[in-house]
C-alpha atoms as a PDB file:
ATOM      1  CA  UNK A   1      82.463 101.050  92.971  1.00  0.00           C
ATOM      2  CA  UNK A   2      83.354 101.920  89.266  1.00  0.00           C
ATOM      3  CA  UNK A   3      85.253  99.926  86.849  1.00  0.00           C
ATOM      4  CA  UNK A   4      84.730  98.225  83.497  1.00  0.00           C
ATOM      5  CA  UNK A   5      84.288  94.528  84.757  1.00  0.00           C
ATOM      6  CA  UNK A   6      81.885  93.693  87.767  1.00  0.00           C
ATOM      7  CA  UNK A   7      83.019  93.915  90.886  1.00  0.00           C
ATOM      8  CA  UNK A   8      81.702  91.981  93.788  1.00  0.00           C
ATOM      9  CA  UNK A   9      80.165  93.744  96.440  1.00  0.00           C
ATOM     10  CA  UNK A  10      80.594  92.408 100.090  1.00  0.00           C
ATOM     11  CA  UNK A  11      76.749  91.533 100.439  1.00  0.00           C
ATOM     12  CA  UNK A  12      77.138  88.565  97.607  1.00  0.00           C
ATOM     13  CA  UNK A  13      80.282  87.337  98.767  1.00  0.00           C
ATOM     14  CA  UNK A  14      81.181  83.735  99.581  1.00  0.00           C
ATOM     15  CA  UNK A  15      83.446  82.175 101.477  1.00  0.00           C
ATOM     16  CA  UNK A  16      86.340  82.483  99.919  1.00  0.00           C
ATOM     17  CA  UNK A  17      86.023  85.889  98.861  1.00  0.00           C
ATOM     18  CA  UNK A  18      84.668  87.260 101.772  1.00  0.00           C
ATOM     19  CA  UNK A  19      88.011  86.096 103.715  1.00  0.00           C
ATOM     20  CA  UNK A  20      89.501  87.678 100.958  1.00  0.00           C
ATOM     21  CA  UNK A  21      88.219  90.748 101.373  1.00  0.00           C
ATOM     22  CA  UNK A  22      88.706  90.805 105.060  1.00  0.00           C
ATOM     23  CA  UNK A  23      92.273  90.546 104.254  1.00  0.00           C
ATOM     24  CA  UNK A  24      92.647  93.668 101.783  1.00  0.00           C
ATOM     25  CA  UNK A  25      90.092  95.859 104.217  1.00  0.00           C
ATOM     26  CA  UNK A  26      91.959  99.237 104.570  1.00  0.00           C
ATOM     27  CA  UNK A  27      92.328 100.908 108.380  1.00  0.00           C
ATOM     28  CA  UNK A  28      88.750 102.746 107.312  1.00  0.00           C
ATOM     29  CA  UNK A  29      86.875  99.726 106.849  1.00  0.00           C
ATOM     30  CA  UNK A  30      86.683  99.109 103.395  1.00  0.00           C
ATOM     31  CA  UNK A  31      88.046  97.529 100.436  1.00  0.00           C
ATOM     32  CA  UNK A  32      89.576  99.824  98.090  1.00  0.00           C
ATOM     33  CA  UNK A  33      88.648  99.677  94.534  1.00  0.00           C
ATOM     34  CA  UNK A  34      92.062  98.655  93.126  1.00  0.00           C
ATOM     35  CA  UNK A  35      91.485  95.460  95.522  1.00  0.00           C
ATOM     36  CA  UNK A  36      88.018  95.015  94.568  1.00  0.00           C
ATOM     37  CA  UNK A  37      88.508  94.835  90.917  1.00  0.00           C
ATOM     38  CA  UNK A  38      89.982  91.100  91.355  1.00  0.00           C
ATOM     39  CA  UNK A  39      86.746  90.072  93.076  1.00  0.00           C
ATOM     40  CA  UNK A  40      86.106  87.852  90.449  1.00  0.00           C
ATOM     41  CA  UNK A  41      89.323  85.826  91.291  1.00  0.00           C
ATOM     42  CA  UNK A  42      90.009  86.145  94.933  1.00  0.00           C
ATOM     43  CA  UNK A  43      93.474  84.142  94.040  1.00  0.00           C
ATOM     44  CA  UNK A  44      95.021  87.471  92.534  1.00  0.00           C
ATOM     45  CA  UNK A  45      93.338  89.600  95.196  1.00  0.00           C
ATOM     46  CA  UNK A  46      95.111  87.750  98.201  1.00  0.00           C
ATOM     47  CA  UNK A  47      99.020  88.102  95.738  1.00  0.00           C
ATOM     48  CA  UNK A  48      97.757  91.292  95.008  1.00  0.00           C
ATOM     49  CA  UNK A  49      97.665  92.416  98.628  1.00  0.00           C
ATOM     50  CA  UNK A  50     100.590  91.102  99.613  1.00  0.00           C
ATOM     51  CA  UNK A  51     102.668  92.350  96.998  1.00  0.00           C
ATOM     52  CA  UNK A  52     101.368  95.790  97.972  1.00  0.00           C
ATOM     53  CA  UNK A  53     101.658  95.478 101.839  1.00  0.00           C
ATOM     54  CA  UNK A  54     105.380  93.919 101.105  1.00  0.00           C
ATOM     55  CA  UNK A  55     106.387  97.051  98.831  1.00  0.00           C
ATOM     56  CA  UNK A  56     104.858  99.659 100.856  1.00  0.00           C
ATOM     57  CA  UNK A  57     103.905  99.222 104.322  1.00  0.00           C
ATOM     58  CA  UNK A  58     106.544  96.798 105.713  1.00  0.00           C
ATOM     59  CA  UNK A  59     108.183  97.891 109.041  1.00  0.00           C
ATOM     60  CA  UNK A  60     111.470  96.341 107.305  1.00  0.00           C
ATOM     61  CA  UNK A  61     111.778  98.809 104.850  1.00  0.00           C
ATOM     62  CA  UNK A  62     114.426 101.556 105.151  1.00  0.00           C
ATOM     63  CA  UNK A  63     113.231 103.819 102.249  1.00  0.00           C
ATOM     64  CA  UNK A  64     111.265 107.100 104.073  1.00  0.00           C
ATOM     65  CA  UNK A  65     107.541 106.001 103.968  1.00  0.00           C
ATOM     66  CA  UNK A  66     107.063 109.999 102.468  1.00  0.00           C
ATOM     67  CA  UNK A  67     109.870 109.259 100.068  1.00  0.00           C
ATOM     68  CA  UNK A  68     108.144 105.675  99.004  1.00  0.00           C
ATOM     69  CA  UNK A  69     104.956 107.434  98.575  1.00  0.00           C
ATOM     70  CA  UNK A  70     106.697 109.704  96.453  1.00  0.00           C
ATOM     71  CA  UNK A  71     108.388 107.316  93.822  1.00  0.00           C
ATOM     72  CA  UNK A  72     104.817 106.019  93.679  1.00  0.00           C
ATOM     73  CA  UNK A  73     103.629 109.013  92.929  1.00  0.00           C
ATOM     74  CA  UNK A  74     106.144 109.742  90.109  1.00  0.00           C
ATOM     75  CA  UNK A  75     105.414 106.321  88.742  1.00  0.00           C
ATOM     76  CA  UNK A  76     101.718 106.184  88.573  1.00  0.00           C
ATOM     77  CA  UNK A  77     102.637 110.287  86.517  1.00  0.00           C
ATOM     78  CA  UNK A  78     104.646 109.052  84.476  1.00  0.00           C
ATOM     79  CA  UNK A  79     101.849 105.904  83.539  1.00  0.00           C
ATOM     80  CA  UNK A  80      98.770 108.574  83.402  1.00  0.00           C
ATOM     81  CA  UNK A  81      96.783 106.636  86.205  1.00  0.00           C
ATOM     82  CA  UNK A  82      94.599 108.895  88.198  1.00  0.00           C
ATOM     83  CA  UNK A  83      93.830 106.058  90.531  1.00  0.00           C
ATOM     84  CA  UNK A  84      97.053 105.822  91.861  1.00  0.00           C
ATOM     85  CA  UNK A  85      98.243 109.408  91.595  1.00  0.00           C
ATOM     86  CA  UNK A  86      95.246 110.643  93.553  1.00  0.00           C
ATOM     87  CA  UNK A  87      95.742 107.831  96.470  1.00  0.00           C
ATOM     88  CA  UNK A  88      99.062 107.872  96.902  1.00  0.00           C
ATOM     89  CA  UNK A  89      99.789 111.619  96.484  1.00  0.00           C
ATOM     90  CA  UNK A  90      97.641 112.327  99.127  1.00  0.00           C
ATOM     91  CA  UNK A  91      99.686 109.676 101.415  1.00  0.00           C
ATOM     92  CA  UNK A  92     102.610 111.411 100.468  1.00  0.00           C
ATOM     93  CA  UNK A  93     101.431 114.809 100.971  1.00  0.00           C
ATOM     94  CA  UNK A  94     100.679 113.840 104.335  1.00  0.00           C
ATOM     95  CA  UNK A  95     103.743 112.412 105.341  1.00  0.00           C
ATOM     96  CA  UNK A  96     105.587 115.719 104.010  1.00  0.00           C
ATOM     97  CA  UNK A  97     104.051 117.532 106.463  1.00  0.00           C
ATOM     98  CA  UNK A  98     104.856 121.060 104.999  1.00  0.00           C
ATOM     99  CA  UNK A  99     102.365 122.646 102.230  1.00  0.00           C
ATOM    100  CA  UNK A 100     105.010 124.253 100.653  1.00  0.00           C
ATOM    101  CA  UNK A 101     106.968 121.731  99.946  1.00  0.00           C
ATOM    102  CA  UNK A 102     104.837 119.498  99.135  1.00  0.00           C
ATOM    103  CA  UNK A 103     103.646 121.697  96.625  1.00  0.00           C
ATOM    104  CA  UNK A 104     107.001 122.036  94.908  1.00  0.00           C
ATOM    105  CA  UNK A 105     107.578 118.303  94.814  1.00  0.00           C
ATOM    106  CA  UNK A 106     104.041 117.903  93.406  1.00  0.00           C
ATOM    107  CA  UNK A 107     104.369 120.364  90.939  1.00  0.00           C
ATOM    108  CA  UNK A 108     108.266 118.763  90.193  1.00  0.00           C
ATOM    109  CA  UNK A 109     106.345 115.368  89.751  1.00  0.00           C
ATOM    110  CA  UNK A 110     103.587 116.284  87.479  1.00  0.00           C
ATOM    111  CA  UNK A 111     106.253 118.397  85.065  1.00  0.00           C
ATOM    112  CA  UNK A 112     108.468 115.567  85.250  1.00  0.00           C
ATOM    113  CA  UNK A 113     111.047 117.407  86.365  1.00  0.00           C
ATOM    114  CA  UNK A 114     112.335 116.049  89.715  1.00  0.00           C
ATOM    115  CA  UNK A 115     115.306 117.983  89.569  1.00  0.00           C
ATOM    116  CA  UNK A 116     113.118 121.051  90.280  1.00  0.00           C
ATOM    117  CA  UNK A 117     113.026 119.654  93.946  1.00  0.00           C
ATOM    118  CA  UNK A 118     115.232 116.939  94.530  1.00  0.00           C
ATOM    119  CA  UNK A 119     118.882 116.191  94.276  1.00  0.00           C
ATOM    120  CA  UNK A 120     121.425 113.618  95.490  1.00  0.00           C
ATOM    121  CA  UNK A 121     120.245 109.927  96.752  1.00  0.00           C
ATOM    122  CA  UNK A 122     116.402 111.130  95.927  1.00  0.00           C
ATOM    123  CA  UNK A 123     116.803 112.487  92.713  1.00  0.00           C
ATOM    124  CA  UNK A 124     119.203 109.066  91.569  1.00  0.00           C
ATOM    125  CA  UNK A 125     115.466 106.950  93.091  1.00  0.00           C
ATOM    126  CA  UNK A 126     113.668 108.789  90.691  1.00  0.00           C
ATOM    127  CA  UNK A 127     115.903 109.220  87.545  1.00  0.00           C
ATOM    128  CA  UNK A 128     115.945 105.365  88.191  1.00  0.00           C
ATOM    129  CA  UNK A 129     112.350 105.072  88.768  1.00  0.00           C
ATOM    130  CA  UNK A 130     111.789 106.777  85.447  1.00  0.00           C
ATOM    131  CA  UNK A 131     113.987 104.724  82.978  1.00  0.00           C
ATOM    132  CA  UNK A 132     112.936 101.876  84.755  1.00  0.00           C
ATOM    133  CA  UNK A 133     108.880 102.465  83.801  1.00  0.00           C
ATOM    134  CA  UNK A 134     109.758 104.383  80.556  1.00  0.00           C
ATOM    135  CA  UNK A 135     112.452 102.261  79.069  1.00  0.00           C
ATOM    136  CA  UNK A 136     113.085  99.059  80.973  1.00  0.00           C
ATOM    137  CA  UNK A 137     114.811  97.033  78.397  1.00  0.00           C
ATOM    138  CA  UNK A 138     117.440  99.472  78.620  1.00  0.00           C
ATOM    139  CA  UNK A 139     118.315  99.040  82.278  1.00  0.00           C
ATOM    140  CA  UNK A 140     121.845  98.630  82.598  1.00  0.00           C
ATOM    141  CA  UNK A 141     124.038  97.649  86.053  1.00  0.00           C
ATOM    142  CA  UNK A 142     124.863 101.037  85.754  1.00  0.00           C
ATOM    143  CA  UNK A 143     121.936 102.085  86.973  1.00  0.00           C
ATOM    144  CA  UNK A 144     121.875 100.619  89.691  1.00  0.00           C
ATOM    145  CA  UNK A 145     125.207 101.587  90.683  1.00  0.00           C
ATOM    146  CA  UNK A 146     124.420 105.147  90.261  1.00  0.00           C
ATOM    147  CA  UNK A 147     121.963 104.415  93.018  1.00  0.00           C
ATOM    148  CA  UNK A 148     124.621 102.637  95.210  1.00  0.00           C
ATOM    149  CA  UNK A 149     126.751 105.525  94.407  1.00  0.00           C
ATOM    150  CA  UNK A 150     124.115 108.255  95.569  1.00  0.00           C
ATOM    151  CA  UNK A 151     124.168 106.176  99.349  1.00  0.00           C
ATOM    152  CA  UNK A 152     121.294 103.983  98.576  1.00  0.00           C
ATOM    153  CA  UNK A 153     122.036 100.559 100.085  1.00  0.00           C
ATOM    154  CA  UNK A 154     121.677  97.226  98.182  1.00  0.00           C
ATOM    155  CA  UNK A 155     118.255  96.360  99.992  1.00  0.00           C
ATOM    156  CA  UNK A 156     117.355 100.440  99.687  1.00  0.00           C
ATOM    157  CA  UNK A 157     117.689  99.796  95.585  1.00  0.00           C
ATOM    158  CA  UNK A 158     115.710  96.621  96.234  1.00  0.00           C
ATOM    159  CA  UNK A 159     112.867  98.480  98.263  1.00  0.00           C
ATOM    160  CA  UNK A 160     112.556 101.062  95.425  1.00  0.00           C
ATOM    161  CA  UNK A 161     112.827  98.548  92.248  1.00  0.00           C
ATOM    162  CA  UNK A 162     109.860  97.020  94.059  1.00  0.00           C
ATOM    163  CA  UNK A 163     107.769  99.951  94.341  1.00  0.00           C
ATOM    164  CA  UNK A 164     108.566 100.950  90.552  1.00  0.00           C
ATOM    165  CA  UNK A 165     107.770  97.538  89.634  1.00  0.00           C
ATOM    166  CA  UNK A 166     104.656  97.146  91.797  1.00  0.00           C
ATOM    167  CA  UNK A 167     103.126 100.618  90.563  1.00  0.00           C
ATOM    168  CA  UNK A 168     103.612  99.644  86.670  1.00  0.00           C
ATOM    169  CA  UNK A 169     101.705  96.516  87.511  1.00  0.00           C
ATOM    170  CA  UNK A 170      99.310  98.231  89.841  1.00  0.00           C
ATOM    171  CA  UNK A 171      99.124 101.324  87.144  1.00  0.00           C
ATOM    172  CA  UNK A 172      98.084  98.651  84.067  1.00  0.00           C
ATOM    173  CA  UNK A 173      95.506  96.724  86.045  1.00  0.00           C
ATOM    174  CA  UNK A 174      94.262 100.205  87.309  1.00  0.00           C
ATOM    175  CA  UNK A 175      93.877 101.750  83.850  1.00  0.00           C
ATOM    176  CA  UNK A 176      93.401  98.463  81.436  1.00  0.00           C
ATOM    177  CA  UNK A 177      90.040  97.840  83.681  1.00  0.00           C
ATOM    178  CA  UNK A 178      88.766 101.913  83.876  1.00  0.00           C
ATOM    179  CA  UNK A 179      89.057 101.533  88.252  1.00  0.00           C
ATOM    180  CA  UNK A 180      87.975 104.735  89.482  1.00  0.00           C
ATOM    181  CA  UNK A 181      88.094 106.276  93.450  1.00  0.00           C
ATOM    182  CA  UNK A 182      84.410 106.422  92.769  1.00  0.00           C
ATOM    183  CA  UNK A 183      83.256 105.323  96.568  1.00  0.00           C
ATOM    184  CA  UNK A 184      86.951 104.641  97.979  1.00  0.00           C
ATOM    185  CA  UNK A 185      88.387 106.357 100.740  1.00  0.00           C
ATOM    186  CA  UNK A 186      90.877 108.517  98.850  1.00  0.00           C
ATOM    187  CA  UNK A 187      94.608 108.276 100.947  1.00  0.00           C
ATOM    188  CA  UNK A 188      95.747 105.891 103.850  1.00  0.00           C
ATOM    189  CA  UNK A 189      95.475 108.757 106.305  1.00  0.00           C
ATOM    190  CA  UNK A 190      92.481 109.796 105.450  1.00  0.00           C
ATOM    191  CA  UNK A 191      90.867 111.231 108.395  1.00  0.00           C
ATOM    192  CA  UNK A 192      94.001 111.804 110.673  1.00  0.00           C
END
């Protein structure tokens, strides 16, 4: 466990935060660091992991799960958080399925440059995703129709303003606290 604020382990947990924790336990077991850090306040712990579960791992969702992992990816680039970028990458790598590939789209990613390896509906996600975590106050209907306009539907644009929304939170708590991997399970299919 590594960040700059305490972070409770499960030994000295109450009530409270032990249900908590139960709650934000990951398919290996444990509690993932970016979880952990709110130990302190169980309160934004339990939102936290619902937010997350509701933006990324909800059968309802139409965006590809590789493709979600991806604007995730992109997001926590663009915001310089090696927490995210190393979690989530791996997810996505996994879901690609195909080294090469993935290897252009990472390198595409990390240059910024999702042109490199995207075009059509995914590229318009991520030019969004971009302006949207770069520039917000600049957002204009327009860019959302460019998405509707690419064959996103309104609930698809939904699904992906959440993820770009949940990874800029995610990305500050991350980085404004110092959370590090140190002693998580790095990727959600860790082990498949």
């Amino acid at each position: 466990m590594s960040a700059w604020i305490r972070m409770v382990p499960d030994q000295e947990a109450d009530g409270p935060l032990r249900e908590v924790l139960d709650l934000a336990r990951t398919p290996h077991g444990t509690v993932d660091n970016v979880m952990r850090v709110h130990s302190l306040r169980p309160s934004t712990m339990r939102g936290h992991v619902v937010l997350y579960r509701a933006c990324l791992h909800d059968d309802s969702n139409t965006v590809p799960m590789w493709f979600q992992e991806v604007i995730s990816s992109y997001v926590s680039t663009l915001n310089d958080c090696p927490y995210s970028y190393a979690n989530h990458w791996a997810n996505a790598r996994h879901l690609i399925g195909d080294a090469a590939r993935a290897d252009a789209v990472e390198a595409a990613l990390l240059a910024t440059t999702p042109e490199t390896a995207f075009e059509g509906a995914e590229l318009a996600a991520l030019h969004y995703a971009e302006k949207l975590t770069r520039r917000p106050g600049e957002m204009v209907e327009a860019d959302v129709t460019a998405l509707r306009d690419a064959g996103w539907s309104d609930g698809e644009i939904l699904e992906i303003n959440q993820i770009v929304g949940y990874f800029n939170y995610a990305n500050r708590l991350l980085n404004g606290l110092g959370v590090t991997t140190e002693g998580d399970v790095v990727g959600y299919y860790k082990g498949d």
